[in-house]
Protein backbone atom coordinates (compact mmCIF):
# COMPACT_ATOMS: atom_id res chain seq x y z
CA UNK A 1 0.00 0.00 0.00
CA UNK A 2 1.53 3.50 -0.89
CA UNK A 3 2.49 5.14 2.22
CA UNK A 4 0.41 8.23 1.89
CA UNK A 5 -2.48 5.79 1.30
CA UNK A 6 -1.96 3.88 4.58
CA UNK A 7 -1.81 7.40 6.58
CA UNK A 8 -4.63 8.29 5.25
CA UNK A 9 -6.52 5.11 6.03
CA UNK A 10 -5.72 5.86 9.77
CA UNK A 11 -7.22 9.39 9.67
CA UNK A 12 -10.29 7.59 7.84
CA UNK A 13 -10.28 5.50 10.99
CA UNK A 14 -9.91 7.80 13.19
CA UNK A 15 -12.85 9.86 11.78
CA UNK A 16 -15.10 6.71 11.63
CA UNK A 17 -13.78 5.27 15.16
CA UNK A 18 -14.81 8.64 17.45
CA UNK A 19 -18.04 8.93 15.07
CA UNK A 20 -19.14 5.93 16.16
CA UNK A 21 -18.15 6.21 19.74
CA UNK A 22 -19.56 9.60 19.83
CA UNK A 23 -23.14 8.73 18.83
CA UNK A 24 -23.67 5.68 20.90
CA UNK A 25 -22.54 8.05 23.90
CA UNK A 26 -25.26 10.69 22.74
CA UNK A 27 -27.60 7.91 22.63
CA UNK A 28 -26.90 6.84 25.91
CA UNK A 29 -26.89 10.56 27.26
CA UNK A 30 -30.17 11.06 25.80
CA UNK A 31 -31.53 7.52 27.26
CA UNK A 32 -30.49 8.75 30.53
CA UNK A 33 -32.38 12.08 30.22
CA UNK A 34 -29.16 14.25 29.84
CA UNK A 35 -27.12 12.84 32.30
CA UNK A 36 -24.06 11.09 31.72
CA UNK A 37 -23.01 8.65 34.63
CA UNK A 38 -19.08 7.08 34.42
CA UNK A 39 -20.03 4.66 36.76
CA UNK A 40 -22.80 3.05 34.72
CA UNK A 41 -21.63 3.73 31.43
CA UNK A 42 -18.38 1.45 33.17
CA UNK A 43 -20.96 -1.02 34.24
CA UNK A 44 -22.67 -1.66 30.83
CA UNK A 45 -20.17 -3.13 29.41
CA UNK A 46 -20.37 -6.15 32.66
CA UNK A 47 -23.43 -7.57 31.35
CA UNK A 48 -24.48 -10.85 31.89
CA UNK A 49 -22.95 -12.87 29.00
CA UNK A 50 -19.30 -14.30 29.00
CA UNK A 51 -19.09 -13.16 25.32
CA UNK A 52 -19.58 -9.65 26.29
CA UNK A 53 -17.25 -9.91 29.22
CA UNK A 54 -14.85 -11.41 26.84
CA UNK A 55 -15.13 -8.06 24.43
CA UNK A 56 -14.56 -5.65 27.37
CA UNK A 57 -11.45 -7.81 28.39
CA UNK A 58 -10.21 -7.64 24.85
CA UNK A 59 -10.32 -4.15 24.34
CA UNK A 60 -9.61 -2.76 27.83
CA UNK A 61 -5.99 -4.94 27.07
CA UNK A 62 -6.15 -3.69 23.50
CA UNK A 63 -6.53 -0.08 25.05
CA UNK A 64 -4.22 -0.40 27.90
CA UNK A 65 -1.18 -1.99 25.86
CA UNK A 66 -2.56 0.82 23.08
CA UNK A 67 -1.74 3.67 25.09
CA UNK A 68 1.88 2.20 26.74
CA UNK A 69 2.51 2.38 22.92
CA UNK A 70 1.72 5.87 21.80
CA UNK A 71 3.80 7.08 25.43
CA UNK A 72 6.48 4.76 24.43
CA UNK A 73 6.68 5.44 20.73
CA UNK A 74 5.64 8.94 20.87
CA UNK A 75 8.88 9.53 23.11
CA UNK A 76 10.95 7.49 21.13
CA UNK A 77 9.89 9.65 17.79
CA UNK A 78 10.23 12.79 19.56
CA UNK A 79 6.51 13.60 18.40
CA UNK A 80 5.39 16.89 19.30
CA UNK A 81 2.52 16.79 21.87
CA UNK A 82 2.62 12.86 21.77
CA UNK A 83 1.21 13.19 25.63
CA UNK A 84 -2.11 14.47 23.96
CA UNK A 85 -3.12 11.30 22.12
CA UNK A 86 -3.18 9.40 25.85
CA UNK A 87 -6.12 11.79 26.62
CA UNK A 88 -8.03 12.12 23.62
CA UNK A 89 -8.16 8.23 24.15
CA UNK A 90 -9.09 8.49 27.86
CA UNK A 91 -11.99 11.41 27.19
CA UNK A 92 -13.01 10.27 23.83
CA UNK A 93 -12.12 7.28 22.95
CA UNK A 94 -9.33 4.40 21.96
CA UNK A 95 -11.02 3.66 18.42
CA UNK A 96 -10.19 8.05 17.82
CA UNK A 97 -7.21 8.57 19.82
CA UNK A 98 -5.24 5.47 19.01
CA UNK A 99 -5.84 5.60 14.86
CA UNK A 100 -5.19 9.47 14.87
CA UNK A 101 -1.61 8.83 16.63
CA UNK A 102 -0.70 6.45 14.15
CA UNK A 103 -1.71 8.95 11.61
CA UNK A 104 0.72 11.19 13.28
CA UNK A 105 3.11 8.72 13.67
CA UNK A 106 2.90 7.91 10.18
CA UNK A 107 3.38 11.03 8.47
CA UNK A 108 6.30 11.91 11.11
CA UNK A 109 8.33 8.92 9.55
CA UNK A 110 7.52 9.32 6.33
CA UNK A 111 9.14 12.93 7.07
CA UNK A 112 11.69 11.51 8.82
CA UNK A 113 13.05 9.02 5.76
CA UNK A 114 12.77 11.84 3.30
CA UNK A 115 15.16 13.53 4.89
């Protein structure tokens, strides 16, 4: 895949990812009458099926060893403002956060070998 292509797929991702995440947390506002409650919204996701429980363990991992990577790699890189992506993932959401550093990422060693 031409590299411009493949940073662009992770902005398309990105874009798609916090969407998503966005409108099911409107939804879930709304349901709630305008309130948003961490505690519950936490909860939800401990419902009782093993498959579900299974997809919360997968991506709090996913997210978890996610994040370790964009501090690790956005130190290593030298990436300006690498700390941001971290919270934008925290306050927004891993499938936003975590594609739009790797856009980031992307284009900073495609700079980076052009050089």
């Amino acid at each position: 895949m031409n590299k411009i292509y493949t940073s662009y797929f992770y902005l398309l991702l990105a874009v798609v990812g916090g969407s998503i995440t966005f409108y099911y947390v409107m939804l879930g506002t709304m349901a709630e009458h305008g309130n948003f409650n961490v505690i519950e919204f936490i909860q939800s996701t401990w419902v009782d099926s093993y498959y579900a429980k299974s997809l919360t363990i997968d991506f709090w991992t996913g997210a978890i060893v996610g994040t370790f990577f964009v501090i690790v790699e956005g130190t290593r890189l030298k990436m300006k403002l690498y700390w941001m992506y971290p919270i934008l993932i925290v306050f927004i959401g891993f499938a936003f956060g975590f594609p739009l550093f790797l856009y980031f990422r992307h284009k900073k060693i495609i700079a980076e070998s052009n050089l």
